[in-house]
Protein backbone atom coordinates (compact mmCIF):
# COMPACT_ATOMS: atom_id res chain seq x y z
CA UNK A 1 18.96 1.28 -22.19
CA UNK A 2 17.92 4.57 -24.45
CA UNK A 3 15.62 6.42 -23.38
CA UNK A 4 12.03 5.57 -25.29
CA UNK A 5 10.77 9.04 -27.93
CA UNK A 6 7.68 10.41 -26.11
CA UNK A 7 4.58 8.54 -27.52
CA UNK A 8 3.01 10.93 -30.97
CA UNK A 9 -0.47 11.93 -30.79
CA UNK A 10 -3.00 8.70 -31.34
CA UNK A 11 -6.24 9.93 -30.66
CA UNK A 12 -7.07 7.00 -29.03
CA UNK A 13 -5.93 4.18 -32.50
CA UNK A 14 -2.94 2.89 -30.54
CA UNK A 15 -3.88 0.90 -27.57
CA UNK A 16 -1.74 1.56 -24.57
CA UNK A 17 0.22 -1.95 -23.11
CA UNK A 18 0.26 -1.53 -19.32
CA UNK A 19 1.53 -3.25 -16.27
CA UNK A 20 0.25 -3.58 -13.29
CA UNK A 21 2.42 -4.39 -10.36
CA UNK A 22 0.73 -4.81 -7.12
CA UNK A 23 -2.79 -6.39 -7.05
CA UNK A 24 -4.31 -5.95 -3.77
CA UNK A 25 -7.94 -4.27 -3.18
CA UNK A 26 -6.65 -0.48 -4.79
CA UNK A 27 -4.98 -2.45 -7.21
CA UNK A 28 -7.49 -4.84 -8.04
CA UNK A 29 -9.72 -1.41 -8.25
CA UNK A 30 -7.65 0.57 -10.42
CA UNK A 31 -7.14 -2.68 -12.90
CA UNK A 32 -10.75 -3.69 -13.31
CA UNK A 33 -11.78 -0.23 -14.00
CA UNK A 34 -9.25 0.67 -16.41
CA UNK A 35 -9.33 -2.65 -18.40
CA UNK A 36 -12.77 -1.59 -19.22
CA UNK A 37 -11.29 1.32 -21.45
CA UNK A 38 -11.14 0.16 -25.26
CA UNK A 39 -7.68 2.15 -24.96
CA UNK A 40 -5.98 -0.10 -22.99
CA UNK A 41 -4.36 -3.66 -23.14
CA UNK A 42 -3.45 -5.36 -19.80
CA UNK A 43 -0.13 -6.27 -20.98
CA UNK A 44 1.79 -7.55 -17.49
CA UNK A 45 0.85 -8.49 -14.19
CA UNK A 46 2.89 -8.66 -11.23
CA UNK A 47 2.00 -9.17 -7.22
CA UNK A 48 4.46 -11.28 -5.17
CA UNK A 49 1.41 -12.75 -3.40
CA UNK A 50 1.15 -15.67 -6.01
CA UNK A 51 -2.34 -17.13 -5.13
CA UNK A 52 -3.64 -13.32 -5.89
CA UNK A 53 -1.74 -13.12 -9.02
CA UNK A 54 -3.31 -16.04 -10.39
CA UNK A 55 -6.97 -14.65 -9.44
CA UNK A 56 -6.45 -11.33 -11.97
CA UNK A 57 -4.71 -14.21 -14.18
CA UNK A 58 -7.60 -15.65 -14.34
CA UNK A 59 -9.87 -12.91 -15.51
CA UNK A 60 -7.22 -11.54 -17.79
CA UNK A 61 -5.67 -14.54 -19.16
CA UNK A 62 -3.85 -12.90 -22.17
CA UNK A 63 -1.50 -10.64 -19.57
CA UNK A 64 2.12 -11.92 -18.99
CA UNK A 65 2.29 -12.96 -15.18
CA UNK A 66 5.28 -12.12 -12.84
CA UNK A 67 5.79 -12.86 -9.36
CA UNK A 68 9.45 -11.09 -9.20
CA UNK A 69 9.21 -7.18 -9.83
CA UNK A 70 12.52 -6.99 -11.73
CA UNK A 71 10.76 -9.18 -14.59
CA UNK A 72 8.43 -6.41 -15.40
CA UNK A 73 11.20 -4.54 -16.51
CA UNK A 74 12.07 -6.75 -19.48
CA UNK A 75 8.33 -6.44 -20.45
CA UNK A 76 7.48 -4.68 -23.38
CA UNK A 77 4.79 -2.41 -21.78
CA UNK A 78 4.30 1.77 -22.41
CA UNK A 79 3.86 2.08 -18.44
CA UNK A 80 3.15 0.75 -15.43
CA UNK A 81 0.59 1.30 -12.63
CA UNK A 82 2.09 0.61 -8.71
CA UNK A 83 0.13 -0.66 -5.87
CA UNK A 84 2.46 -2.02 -4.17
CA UNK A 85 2.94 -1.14 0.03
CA UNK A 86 4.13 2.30 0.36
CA UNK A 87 7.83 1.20 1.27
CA UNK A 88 8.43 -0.02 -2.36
CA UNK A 89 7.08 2.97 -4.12
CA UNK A 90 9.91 4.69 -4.58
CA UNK A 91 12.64 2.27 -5.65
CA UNK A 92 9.94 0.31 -7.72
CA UNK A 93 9.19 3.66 -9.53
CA UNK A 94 13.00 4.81 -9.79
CA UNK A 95 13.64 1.09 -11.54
CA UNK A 96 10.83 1.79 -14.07
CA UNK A 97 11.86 5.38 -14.97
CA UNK A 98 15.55 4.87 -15.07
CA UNK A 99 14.26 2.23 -18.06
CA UNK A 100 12.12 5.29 -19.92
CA UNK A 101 8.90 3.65 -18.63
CA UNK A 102 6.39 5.69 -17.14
CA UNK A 103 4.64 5.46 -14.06
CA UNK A 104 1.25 6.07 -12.33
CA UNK A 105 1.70 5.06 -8.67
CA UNK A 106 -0.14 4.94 -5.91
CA UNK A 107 0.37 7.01 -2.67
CA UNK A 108 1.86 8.35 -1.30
CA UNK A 109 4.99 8.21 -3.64
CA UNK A 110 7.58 7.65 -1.08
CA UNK A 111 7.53 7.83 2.83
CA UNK A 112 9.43 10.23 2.93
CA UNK A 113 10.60 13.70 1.18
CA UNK A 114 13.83 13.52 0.28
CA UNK A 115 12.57 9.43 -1.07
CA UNK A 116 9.91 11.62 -3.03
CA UNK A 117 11.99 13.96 -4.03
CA UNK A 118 14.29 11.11 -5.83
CA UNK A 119 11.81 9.72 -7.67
CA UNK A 120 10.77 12.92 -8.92
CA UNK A 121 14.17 13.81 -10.28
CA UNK A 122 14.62 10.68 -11.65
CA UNK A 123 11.42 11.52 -13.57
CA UNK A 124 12.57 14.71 -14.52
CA UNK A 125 15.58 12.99 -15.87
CA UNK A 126 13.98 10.21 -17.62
CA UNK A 127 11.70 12.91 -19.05
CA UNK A 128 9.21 10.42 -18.03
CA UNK A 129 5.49 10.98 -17.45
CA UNK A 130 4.69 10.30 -13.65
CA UNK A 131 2.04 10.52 -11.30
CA UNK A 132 0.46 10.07 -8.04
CA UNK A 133 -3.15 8.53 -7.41
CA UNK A 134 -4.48 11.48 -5.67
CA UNK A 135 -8.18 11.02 -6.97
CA UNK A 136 -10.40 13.21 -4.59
CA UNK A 137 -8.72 15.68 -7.06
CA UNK A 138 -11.50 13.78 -9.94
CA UNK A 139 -14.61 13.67 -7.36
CA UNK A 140 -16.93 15.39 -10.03
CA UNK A 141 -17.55 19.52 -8.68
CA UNK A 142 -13.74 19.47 -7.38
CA UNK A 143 -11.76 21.05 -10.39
CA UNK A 144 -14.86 23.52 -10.80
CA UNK A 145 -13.93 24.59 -7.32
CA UNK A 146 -10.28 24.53 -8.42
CA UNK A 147 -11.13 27.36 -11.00
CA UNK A 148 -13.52 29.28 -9.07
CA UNK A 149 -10.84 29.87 -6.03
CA UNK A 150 -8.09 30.15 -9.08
CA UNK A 151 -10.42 32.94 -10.58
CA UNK A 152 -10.53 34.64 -7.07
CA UNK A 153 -14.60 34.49 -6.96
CA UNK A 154 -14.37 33.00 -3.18
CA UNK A 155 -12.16 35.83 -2.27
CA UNK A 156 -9.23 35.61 0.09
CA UNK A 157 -9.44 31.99 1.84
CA UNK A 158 -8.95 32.02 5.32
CA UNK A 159 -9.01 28.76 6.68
CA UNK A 160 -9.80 25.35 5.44
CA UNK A 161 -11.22 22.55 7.87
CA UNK A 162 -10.32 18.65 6.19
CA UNK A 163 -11.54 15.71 8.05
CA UNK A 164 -11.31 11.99 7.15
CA UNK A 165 -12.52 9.82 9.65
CA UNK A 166 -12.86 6.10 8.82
CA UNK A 167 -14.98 3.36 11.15
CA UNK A 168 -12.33 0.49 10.03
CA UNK A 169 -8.33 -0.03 10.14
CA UNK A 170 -6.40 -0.97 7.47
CA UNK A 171 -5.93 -5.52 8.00
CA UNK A 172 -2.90 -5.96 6.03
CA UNK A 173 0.27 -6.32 8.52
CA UNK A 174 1.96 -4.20 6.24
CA UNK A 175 0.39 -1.65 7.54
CA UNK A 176 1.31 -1.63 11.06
CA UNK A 177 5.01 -1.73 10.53
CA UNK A 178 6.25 1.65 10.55
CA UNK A 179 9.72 0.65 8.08
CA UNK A 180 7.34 -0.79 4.85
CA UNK A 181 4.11 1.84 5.67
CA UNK A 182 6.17 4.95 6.90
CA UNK A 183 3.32 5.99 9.03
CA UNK A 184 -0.24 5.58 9.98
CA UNK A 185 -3.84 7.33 9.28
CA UNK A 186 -1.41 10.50 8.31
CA UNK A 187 0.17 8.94 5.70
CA UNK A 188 -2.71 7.29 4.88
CA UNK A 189 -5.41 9.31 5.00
CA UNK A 190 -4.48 12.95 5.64
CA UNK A 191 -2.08 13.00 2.61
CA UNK A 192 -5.01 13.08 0.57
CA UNK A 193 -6.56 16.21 2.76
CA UNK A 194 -3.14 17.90 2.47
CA UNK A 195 -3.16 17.64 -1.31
CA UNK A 196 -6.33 18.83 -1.97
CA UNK A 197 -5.92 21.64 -0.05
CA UNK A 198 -3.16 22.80 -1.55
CA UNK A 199 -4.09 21.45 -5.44
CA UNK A 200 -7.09 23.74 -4.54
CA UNK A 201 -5.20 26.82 -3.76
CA UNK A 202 -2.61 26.49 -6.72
CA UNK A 203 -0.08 25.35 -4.08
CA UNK A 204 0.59 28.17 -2.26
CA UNK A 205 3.29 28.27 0.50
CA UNK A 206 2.41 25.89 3.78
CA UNK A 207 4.17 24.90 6.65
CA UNK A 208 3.39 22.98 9.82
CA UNK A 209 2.73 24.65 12.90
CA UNK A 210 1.42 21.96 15.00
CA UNK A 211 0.78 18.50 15.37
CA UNK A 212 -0.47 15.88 17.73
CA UNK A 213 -0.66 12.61 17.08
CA UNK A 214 -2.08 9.35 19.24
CA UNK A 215 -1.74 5.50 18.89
CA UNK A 216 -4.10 3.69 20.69
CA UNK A 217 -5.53 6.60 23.27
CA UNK A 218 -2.65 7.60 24.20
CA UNK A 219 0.05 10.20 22.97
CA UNK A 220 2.39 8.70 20.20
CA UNK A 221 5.58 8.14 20.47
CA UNK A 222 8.53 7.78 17.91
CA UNK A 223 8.38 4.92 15.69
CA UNK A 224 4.55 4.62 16.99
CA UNK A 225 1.78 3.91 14.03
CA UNK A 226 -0.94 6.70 14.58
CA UNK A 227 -4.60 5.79 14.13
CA UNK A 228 -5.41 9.59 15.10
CA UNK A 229 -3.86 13.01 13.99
CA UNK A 230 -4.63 16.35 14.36
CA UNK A 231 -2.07 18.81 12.24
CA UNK A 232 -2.41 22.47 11.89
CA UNK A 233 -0.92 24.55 8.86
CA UNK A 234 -0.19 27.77 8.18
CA UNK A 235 -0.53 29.68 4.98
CA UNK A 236 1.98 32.17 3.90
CA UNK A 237 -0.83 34.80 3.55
CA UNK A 238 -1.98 33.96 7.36
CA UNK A 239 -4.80 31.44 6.49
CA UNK A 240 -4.86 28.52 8.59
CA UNK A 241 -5.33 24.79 6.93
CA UNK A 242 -6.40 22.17 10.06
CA UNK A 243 -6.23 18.41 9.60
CA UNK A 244 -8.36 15.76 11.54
CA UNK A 245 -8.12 12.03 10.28
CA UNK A 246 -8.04 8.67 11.93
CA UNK A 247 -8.51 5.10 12.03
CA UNK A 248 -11.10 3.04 13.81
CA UNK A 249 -12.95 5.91 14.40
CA UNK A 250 -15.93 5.78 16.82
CA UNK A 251 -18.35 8.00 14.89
CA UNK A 252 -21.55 6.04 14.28
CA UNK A 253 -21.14 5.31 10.24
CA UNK A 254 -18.36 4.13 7.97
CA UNK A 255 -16.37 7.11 7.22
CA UNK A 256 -16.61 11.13 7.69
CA UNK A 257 -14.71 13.27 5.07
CA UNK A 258 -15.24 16.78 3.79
CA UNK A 259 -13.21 20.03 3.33
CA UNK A 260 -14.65 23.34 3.79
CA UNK A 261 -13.61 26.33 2.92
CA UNK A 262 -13.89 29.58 4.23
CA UNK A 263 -13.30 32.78 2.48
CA UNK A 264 -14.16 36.58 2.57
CA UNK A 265 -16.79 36.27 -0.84
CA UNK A 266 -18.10 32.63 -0.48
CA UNK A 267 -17.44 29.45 1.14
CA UNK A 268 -17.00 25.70 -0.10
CA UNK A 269 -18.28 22.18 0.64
CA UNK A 270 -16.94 18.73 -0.21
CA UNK A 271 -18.26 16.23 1.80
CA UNK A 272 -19.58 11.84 1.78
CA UNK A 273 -22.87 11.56 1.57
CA UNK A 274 -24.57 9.20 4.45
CA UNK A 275 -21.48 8.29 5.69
CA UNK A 276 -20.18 6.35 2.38
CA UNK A 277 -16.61 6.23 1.34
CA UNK A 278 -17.79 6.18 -2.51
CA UNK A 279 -20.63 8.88 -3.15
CA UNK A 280 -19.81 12.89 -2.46
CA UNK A 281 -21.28 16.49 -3.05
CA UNK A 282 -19.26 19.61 -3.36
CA UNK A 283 -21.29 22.78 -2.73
CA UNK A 284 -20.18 26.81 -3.33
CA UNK A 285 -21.47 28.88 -0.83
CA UNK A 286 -22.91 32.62 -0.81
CA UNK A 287 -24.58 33.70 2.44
CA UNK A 288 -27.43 31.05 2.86
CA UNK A 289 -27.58 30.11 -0.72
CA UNK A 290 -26.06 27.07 -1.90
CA UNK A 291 -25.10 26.03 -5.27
CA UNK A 292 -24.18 22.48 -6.49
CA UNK A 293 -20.75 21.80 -8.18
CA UNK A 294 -20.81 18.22 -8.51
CA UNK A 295 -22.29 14.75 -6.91
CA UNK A 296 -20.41 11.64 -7.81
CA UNK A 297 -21.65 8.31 -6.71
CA UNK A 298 -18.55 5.73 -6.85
CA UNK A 299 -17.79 7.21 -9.94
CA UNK A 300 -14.56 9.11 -9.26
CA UNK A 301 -12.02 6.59 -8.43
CA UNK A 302 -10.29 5.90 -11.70
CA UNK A 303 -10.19 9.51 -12.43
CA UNK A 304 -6.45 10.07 -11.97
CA UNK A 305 -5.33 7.40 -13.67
CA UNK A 306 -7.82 7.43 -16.25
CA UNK A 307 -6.27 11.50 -16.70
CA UNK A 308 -2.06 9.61 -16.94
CA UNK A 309 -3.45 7.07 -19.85
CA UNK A 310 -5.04 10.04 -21.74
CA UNK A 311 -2.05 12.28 -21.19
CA UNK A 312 0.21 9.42 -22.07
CA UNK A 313 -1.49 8.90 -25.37
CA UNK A 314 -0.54 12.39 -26.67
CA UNK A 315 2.29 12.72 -24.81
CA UNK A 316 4.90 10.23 -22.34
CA UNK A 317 7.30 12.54 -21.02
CA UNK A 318 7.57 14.39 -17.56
CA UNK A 319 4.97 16.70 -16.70
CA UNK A 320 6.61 19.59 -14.12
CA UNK A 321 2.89 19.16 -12.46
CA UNK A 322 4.39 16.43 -10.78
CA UNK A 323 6.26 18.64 -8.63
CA UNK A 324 3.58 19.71 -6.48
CA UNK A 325 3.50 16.18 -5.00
CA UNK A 326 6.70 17.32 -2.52
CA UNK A 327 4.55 19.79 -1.18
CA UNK A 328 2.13 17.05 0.11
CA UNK A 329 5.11 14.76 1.42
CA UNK A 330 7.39 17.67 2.81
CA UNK A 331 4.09 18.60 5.09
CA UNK A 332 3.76 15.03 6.38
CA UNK A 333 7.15 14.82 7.00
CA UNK A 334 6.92 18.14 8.89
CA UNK A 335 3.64 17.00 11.16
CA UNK A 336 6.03 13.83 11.90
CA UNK A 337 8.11 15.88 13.15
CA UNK A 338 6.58 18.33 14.84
């Protein structure tokens, strides 16, 4: 099949026909929230669980429904949004790019980084607009931050301290087996902490230097599915990035997550407020004075893929920003193997 022209400017006349394959809680999330937009048509969906297909059926009764994945390539749709476990990302997104469709997938991309690393080039050679669901990067305050360490008004950073800590496990089965998850509360979690770090910094050079991981109190083994890590990266300039994220986490509320920032003019705070997986504060330090960048209260979720449709409006081929996703999967990778 020819490759489709990249979509002309429509300053928002043209609505955009998406699919939506995967429909469990994050996909169920992304779908209700976008379907909202006047921009948008819920053109296809697709989940292979068929009683859960039928439930966003249901509430969007004029979508085409498809339980097989391979239909939703026939489908007349301008992209598609994945949600699908994390060992299907990558040949799911391949599939849809090798047929000039673009793609807005969920992470991580693959479970691996030579897997992500395919799927990018086959992006790259689609000229195909993709990307990853890394929205802590659209928690309001957090691109502010972005431009004031961009603009050098922190100074030098020295280290950066990124915790997520959640009360609860993941309860799909999915999740526990290592060949369709590629990993535990790393992956899952601490992928996100990696990528904002280095989103943050302009994606400066980072390697692994340590790593311990644990499954069940106990040291992890190979092939083991971590519910705690602790990784430690080093900058090329000598700053030090440390990781802390697990599952089931005994630590008195629902979840703990923040990254701060130190640096030689100022410091930085993104953190949940009252434990809640939803509502966050990031704060710019001086000294002891504090100022506010940005509070969101369950407001940021969408904000990645609501940034694809709006890109993909003007615009549906590759984006080289894509490309800093291997730094986020080449670091996991590393702590795996560390």
């Amino acid at each position: 099949m020819s490759a489709r022209p990249s979509l002309a400017p429509q300053s928002g006349s043209r609505r955009l026909r998406l699919g939506f394959i995967g429909l469990g809680w994050i996909g169920r999330r992304r779908l209700d929230a976008i379907a909202e937009r006047s921009d948008v048509s819920v053109a296809v969906l697709s989940d292979a669980d068929a009683p859960r297909l039928d439930a966003a059926a249901a509430i969007y009764p004029d979508a085409r429904t498809q339980v097989d994945f391979d239909a939703v390539l026939e489908c007349d749709v301008d992209g598609v949004v994945i949600a699908t476990p994390n060992a299907n990302h990558s040949a799911q997104a391949i599939a849809c790019l090798s047929r000039g469709i673009p793609v807005f997938c969920q992470k991580p991309l693959a479970i691996d980084a030579a897997e992500t690393a395919r799927v990018l080039e086959a992006a790259a050679a689609a000229e195909r607009l993709l990307a990853v669901d890394y929205s802590y990067r659209h928690v309001r305050g957090m691109p502010e931050l972005r431009r004031r360490i961009g603009a050098g008004e922190l100074g030098e950073i020295s280290a950066i301290d990124l915790v997520f800590h959640n009360a609860y496990g993941p309860n799909k089965a999915w999740c526990f087996d290592r060949n369709r998850s590629g990993g535990g509360c790393l992956l899952d979690l601490g992928i996100h902490l990696v990528d904002l770090a280095s989103w943050l910094q302009g994606s400066p050079g980072m390697e692994v230097a340590s790593s311990r991981l644990f499954s069940r109190g106990r040291r992890a083994a190979p092939g083991d599915i971590e519910d705690l890590a602790f990784v430690e990266i080093r900058q090329d300039n000598g700053a030090l990035v440390r990781v802390a994220c697990s599952w089931n986490a005994q630590i008195g509320c629902d979840a703990q997550i923040s990254a701060q920032i130190h640096a030689m003019r100022g410091g930085a705070l993104w953190r949940n407020l009252n434990g809640s997986f939803v509502n966050f504060q990031v704060d710019l330090f001086r000294g002891n004075t504090r100022e506010e960048l940005g509070i969101s209260l369950d407001d940021w979720g969408p904000g990645a893929l609501s940034a694809w449709i709006e890109r993909l409006h003007i615009d549906s081929s590759f984006d080289p920003d894509a490309w800093d996703v291997l730094t986020g999967a080449r670091l996991i990778e590393q702590a795996y193997l560390a």
